[in-house]
Protein backbone atom coordinates (compact mmCIF):
# COMPACT_ATOMS: atom_id res chain seq x y z
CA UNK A 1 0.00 0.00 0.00
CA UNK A 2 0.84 3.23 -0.84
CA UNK A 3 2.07 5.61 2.55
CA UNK A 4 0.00 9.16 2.40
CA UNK A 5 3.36 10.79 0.88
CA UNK A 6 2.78 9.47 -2.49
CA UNK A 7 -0.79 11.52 -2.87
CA UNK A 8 -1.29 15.07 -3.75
CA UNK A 9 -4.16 15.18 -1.99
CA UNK A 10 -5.32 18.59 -4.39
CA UNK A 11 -5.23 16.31 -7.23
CA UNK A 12 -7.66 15.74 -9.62
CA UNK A 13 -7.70 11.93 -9.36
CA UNK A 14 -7.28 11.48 -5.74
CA UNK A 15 -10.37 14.09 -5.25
CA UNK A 16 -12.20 11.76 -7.52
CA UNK A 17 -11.21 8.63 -5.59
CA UNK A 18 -10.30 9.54 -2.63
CA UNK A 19 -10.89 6.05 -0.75
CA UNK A 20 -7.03 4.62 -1.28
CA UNK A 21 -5.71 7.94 0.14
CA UNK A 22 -7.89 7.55 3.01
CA UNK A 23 -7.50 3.89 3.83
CA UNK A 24 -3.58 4.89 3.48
CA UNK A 25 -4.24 7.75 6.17
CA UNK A 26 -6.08 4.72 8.16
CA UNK A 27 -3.09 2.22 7.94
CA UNK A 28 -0.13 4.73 7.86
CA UNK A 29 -1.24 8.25 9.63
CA UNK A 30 -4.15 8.01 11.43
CA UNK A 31 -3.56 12.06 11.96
CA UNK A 32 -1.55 13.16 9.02
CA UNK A 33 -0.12 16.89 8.43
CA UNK A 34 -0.57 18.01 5.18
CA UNK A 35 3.15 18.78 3.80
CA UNK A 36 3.25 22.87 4.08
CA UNK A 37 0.74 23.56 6.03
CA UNK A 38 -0.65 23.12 9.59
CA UNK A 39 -3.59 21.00 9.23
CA UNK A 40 -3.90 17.66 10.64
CA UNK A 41 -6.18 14.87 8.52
CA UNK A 42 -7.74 12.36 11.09
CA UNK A 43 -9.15 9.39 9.26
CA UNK A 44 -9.97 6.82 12.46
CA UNK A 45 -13.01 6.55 14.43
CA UNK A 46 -11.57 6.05 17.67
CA UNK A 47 -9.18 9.61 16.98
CA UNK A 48 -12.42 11.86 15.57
CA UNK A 49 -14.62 10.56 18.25
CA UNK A 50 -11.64 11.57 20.98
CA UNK A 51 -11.30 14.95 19.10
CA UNK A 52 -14.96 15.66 19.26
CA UNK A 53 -15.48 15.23 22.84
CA UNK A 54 -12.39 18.03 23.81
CA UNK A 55 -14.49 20.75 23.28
CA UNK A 56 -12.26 22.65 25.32
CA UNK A 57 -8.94 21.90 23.00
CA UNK A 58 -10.60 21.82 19.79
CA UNK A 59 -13.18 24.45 18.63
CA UNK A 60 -15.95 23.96 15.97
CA UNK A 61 -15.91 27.88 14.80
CA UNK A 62 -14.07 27.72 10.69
CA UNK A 63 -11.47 30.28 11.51
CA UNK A 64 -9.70 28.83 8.17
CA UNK A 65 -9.26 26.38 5.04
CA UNK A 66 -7.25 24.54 2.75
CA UNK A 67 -6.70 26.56 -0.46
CA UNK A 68 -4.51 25.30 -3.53
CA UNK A 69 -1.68 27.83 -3.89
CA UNK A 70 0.53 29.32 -6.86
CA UNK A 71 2.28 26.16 -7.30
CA UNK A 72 -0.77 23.91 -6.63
CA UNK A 73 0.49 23.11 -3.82
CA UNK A 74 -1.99 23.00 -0.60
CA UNK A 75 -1.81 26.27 1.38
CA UNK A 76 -3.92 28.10 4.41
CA UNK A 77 -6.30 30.39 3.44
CA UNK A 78 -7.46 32.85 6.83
CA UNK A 79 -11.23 33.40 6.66
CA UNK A 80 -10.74 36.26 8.57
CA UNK A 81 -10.36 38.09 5.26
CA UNK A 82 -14.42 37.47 4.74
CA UNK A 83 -14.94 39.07 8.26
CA UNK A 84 -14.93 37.21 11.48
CA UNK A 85 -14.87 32.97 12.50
CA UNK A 86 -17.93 31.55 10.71
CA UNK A 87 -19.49 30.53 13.70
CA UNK A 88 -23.12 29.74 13.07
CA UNK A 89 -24.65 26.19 14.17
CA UNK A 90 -22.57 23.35 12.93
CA UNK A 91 -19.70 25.74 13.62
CA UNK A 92 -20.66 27.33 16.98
CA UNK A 93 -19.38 25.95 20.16
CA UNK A 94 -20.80 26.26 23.38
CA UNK A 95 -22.83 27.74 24.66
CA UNK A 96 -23.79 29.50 22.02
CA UNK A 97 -24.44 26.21 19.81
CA UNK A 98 -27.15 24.95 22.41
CA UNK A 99 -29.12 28.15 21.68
CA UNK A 100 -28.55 28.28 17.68
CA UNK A 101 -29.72 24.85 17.70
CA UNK A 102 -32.72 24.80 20.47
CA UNK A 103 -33.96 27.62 18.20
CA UNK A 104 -33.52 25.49 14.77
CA UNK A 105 -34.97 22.12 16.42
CA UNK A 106 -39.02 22.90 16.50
CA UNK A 107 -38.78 23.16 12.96
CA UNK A 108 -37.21 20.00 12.11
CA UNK A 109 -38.84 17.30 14.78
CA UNK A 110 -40.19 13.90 12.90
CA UNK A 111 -43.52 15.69 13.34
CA UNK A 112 -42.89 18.57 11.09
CA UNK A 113 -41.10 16.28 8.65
CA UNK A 114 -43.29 13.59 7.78
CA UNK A 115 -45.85 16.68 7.02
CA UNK A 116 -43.58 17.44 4.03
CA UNK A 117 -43.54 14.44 2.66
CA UNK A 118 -46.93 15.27 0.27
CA UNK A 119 -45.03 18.45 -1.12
CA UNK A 120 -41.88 16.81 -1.35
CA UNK A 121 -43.11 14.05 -3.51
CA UNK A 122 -45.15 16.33 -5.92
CA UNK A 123 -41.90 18.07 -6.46
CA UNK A 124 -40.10 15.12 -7.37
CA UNK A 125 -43.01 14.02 -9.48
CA UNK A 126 -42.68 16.83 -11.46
CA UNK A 127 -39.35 17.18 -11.66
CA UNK A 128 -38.88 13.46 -12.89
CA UNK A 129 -41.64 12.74 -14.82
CA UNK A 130 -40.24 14.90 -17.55
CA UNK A 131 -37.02 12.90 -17.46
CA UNK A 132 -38.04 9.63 -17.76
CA UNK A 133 -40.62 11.00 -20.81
CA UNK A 134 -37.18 12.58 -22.61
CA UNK A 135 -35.56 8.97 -22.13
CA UNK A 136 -33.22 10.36 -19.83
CA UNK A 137 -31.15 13.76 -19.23
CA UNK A 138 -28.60 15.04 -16.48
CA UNK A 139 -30.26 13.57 -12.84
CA UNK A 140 -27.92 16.42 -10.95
CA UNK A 141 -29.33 19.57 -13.13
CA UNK A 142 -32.86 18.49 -13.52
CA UNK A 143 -33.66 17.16 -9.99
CA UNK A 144 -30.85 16.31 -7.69
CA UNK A 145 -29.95 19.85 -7.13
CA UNK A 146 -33.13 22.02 -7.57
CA UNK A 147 -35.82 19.35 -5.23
CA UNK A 148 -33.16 19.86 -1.95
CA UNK A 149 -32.58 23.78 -2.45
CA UNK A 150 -36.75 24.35 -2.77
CA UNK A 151 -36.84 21.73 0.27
CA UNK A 152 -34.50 23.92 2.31
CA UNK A 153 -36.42 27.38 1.09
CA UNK A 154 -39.38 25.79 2.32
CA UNK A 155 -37.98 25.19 5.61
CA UNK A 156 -36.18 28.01 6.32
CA UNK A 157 -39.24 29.86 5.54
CA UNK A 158 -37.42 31.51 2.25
CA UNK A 159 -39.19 32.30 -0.88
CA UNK A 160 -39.59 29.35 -3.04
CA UNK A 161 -39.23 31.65 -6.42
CA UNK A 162 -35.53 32.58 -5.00
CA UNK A 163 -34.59 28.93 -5.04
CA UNK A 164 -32.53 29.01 -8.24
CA UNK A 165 -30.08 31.86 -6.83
CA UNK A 166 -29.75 30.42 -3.17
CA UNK A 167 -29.10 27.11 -5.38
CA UNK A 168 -26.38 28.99 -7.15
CA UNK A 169 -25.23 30.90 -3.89
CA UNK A 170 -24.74 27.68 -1.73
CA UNK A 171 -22.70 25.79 -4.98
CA UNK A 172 -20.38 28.68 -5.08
CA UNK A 173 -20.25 28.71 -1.12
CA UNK A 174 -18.88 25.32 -0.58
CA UNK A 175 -15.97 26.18 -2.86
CA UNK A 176 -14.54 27.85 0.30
CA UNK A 177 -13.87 24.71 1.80
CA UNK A 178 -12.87 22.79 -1.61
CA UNK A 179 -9.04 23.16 -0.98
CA UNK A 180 -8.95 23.25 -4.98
CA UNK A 181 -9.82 27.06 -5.08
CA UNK A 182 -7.17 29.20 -6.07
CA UNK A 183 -6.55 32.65 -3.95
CA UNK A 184 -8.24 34.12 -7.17
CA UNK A 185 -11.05 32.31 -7.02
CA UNK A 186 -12.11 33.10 -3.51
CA UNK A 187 -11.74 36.69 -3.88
CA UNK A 188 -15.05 35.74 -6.35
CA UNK A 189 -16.52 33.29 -3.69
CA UNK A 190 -15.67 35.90 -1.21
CA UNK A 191 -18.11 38.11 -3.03
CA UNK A 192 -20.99 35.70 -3.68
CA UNK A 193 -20.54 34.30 0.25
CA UNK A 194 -21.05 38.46 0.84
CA UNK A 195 -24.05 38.39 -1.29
CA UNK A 196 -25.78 35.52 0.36
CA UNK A 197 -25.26 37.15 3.58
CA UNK A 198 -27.16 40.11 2.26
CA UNK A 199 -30.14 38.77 0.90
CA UNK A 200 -30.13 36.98 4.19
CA UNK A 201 -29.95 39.86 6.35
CA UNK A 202 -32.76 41.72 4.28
CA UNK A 203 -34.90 38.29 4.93
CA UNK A 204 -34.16 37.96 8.17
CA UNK A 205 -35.23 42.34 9.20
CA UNK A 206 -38.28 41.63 7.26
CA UNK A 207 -39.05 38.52 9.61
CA UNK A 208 -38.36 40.86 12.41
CA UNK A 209 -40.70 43.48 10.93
CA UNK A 210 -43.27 40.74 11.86
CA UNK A 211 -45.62 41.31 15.12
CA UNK A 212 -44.82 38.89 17.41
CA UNK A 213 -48.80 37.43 17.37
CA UNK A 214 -47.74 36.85 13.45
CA UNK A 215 -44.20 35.54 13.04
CA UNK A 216 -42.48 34.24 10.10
CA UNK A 217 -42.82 31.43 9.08
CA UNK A 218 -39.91 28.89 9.14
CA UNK A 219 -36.71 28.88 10.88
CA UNK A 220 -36.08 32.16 10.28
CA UNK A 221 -39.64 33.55 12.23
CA UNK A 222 -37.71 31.16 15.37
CA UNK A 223 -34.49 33.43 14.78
CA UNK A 224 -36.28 36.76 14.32
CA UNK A 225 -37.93 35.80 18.25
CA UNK A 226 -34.24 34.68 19.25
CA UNK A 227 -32.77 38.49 17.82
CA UNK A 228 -35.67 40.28 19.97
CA UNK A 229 -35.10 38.18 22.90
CA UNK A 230 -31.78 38.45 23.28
CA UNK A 231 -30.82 34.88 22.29
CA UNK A 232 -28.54 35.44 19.54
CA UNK A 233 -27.39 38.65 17.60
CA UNK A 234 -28.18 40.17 13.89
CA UNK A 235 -25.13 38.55 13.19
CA UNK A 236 -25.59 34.84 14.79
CA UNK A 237 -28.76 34.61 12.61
CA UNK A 238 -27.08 35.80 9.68
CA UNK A 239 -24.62 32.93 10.09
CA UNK A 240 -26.75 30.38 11.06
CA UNK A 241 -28.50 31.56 7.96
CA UNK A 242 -25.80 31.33 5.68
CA UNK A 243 -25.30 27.80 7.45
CA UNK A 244 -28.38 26.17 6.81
CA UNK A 245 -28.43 28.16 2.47
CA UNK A 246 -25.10 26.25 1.81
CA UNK A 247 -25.73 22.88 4.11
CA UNK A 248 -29.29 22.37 3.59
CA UNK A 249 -29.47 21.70 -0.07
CA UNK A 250 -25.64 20.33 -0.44
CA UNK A 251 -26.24 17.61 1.62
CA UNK A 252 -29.00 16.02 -0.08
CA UNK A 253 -27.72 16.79 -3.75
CA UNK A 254 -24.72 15.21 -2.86
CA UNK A 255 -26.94 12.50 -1.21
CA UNK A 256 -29.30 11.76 -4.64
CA UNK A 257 -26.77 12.50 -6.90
CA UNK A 258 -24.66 9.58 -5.31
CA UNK A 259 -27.69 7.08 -4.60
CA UNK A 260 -28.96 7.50 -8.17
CA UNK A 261 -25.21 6.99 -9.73
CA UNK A 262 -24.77 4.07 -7.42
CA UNK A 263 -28.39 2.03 -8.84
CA UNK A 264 -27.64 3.33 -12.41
CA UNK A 265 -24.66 1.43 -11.98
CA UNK A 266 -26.07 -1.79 -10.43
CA UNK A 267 -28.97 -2.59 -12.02
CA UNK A 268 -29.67 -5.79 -10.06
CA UNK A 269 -29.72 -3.70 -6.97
CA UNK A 270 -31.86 -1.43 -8.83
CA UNK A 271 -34.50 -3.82 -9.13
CA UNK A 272 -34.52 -5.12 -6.00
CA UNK A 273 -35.49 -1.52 -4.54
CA UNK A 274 -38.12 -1.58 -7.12
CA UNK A 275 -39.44 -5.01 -6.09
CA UNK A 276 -38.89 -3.98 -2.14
CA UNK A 277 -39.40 -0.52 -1.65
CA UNK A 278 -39.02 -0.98 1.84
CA UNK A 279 -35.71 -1.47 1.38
CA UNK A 280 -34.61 1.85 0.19
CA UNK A 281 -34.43 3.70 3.75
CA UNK A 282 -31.43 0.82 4.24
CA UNK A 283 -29.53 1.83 0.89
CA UNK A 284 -29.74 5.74 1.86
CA UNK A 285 -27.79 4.21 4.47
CA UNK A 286 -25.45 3.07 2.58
CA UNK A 287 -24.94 5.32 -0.34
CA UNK A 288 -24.73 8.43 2.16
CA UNK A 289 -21.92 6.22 4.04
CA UNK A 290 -20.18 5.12 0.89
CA UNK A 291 -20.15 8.50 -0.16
CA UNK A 292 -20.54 11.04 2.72
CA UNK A 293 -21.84 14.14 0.94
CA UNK A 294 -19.75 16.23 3.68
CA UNK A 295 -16.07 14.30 3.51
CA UNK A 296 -15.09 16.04 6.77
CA UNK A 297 -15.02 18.96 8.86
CA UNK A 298 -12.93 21.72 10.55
CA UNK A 299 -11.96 21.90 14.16
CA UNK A 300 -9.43 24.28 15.36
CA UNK A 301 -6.79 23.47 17.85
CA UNK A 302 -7.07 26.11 20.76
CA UNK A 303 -3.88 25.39 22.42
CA UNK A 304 -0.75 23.34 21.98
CA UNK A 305 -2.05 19.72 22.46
CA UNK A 306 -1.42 16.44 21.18
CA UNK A 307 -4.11 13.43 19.30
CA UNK A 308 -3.09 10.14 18.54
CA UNK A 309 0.53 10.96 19.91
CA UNK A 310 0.73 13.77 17.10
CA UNK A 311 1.71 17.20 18.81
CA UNK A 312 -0.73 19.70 17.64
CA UNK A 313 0.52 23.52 17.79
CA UNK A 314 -1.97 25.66 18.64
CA UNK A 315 -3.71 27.87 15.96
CA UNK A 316 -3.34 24.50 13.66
CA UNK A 317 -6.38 22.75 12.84
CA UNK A 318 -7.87 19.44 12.04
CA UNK A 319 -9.52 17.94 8.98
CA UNK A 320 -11.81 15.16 10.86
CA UNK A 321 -12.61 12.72 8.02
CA UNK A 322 -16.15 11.04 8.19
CA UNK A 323 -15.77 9.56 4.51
CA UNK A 324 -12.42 7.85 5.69
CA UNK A 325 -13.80 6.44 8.83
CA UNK A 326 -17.40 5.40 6.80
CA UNK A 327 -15.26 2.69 4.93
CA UNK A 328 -12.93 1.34 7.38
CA UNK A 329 -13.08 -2.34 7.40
CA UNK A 330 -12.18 -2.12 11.20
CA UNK A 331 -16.07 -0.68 11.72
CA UNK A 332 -17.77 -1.77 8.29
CA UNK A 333 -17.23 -5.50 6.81
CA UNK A 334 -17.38 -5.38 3.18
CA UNK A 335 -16.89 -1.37 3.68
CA UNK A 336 -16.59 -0.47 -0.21
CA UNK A 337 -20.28 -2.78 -1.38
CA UNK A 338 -23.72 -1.86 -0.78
CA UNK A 339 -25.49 -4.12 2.20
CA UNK A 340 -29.15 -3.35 3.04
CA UNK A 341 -28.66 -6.05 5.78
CA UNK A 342 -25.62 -4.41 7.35
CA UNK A 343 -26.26 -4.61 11.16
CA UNK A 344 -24.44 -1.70 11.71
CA UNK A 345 -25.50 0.53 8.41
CA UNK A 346 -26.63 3.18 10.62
CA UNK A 347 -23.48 3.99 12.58
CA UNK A 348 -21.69 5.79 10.07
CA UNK A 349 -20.55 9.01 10.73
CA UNK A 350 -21.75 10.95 7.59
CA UNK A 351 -23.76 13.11 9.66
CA UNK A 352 -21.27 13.75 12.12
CA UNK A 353 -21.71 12.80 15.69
CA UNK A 354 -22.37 13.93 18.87
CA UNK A 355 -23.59 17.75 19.68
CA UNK A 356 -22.91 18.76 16.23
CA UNK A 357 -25.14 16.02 14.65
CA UNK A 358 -26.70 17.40 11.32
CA UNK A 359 -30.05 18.68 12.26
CA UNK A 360 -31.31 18.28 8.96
CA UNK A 361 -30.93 15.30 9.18
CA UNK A 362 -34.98 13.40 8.82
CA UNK A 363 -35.55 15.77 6.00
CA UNK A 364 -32.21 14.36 4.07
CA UNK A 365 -33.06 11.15 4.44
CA UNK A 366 -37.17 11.68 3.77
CA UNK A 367 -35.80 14.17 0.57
CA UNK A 368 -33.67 10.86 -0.43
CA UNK A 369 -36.45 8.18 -0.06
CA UNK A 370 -39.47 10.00 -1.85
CA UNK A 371 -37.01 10.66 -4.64
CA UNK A 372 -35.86 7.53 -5.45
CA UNK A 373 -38.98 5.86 -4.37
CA UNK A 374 -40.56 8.31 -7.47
CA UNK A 375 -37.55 7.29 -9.76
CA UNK A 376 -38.56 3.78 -9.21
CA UNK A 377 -41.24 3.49 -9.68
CA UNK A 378 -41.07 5.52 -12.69
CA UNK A 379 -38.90 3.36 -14.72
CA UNK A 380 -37.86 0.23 -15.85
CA UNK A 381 -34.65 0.64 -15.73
CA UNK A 382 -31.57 3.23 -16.35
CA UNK A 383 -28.35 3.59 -16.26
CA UNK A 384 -25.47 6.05 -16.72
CA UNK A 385 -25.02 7.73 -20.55
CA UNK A 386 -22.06 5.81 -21.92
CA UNK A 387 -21.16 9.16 -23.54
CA UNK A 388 -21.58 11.25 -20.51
CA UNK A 389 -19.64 9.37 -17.61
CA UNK A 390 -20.28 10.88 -14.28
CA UNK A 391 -18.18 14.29 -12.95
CA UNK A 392 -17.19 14.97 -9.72
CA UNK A 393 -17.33 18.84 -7.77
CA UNK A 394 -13.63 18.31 -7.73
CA UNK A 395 -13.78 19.24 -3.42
CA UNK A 396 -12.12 18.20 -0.46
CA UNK A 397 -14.64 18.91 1.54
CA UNK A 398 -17.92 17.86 -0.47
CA UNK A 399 -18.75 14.70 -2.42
CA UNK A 400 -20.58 15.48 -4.89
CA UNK A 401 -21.02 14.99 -8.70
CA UNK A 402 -21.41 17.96 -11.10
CA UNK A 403 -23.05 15.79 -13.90
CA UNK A 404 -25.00 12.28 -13.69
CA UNK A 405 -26.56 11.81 -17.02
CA UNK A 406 -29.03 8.76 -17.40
CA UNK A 407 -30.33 7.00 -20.10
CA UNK A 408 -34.27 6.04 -18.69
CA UNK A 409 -37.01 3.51 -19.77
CA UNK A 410 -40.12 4.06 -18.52
């Protein structure tokens, strides 16, 4: 096996398969500096589930990123050049992440969730119907990445007409943690990021414009109350805004986008979804932990410390890798092929873990299962285009495909 020395991790292929670089990390480095630079890659259960419980060592807030530099080599970008931490939900730490998400959790309870499910499946009705009628067309442009954005408007309590620019907003977003954005290009993410942020300030006054007897609806009436009680500031809901645009929708496009590759690949697994329906809640399951739409996340290292005997200097930071520790053979038997009978298919770690648990995520997995449930039982069959293989968002943070173009038979 090849140690982690012999990847460039910015590289076009090993962002497309990242899985020997990460079972390398597992068997070589289980916390691995990137050469240059002074972030640590943790790819082991055992280490990320350590490094999540010191709150007090490492903190959640994204006070910085992996860039590619001049050279293409991997360098540190400070996000203090977009303003201050980005410190809104998933990267809040106490105790101001127990109020950002005790505001956010009324809104997403399996109550409020199921009650979607009517809307969500017209959506994906009409969104696939025409599809399957054309014989086929890109899954990722016509449904994977509009349903989740319009799912997350709804939600938030965002205009449903704006979904095509937050859809366009949140993209762009994420290419501040891709690692394969040049200093150039984030001076342009920088500005989109900025725009975001405006159009969810101007949201967010308006919700506060609201009498009290009448609040918004959505999340966003829950964080106008928050602003006038106190709770949070302008700002926090601005972030935890900005949070919930870019995370909201990415997760589940990444989510589909996989799932949908994955059957149009296998099409003996594909029909025994379409036989057993009730199967399908067991391969989300799996394609969200072969493919973690989030490969990792951020912590930053407070003070000099040490993980896995690796001394840490403070102001470094950590790369904690769900998608490495989602196919280690150590947790997962059979870690790299689909097993609706996996006794243990729900303890991946592709929505994180512990106090920073996705809080999205019921209406990821609901999104996931009406959608391919509708796909189904649309079709026959379909697979990929032979003359359009699959793309990947070319990201180390996301996991997510920029083009999955199917050939359909209703």
């Amino acid at each position: 096996m090849n140690t982690p020395d012999d990847f460039n991790i910015l590289q076009p292929e090993t962002l497309d398969d990242p899985y020997p670089f990460y079972a390398s990390l597992r068997e070589h480095a289980p916390v691995y500096r990137v050469p240059g630079t002074e972030v640590y890659l943790v790819s082991t259960r055992p280490l990320i589930e350590e490094a999540l419980d010191r709150h007090d060592e490492f903190s959640a807030n994204l006070t910085g990123t992996l860039i590619t530099g001049p050279a293409g080599e991997p360098t540190i970008f400070d996000l203090s050049r977009f303003g201050s931490a980005v410190d809104g939900i998933a990267n809040a730490d106490e105790p101001s992440h127990a109020i950002h998400r005790k505001l956010i959790l009324p809104h997403v309870t399996p109550r409020v969730i199921a009650a979607l499910e009517p809307t969500l499946r017209t959506w994906a009705s009409e969104m696939i119907d025409p599809l399957v009628k054309e014989g086929g067309g890109d899954w990722v442009d016509r449904v994977a990445n509009p349903l989740p954005t319009r799912a997350m408007a709804l939600i938030v309590g965002l205009p449903l007409e704006d979904s095509g620019r937050l859809l366009d907003w949140a993209m762009t977003g994420t290419e501040v943690l891709a690692g394969s954005t040049t200093i150039e290009r984030m001076a342009f993410v920088g500005a989109k990021t900025r725009e975001m942020a405006t159009y969810l300030s101007e949201h967010l006054n308006r919700a506060l414009e609201a009498p009290p007897a009448r609040p918004a609806e959505g999340i966003i009436g829950e964080l106008a109350r928050g602003v006038r009680e106190g709770l949070i500031s302008h700002s926090d809901g601005v972030s935890i805004l900005v949070v919930l645009a870019g995370a909201g929708g990415e997760s589940t496009s990444s989510l589909t986008g996989s799932a949908v590759r994955i059957l149009a690949e296998q099409p003996e697994l594909q029909n025994e979804l379409r036989a057993n329906p009730e199967r399908i809640p067991a391969f989300v399951e799996e394609a969200v932990r072969l493919e973690s739409s989030f490969r990792g996340h951020y912590r930053a290292v407070k003070h000099a410390t040490e993980l896995g005997g690796v001394q840490l200097p403070e102001g470094s930071r950590l790369f904690l890798l769900w998608a490495a520790v989602n196919r280690d053979p150590a947790f997962f038997a059979n870690p790299d092929s689909v097993d609706l009978q996996r006794p243990n298919g729900r303890e991946h770690m592709a929505f994180g873990r512990g106090i920073h648990f996705c809080v999205g995520v019921r209406l990821a997995k609901l999104e996931a299962r009406v959608i391919l449930e509708e796909l189904l039982a649309r079709t026959r069959s379909f697979s990929i285009d032979p003359q359009n293989p699959p793309r990947y968002v070319r990201s180390l943070f996301v996991r997510r495909h920029a083009e999955v173009t199917l050939q359909a038979e209703a």
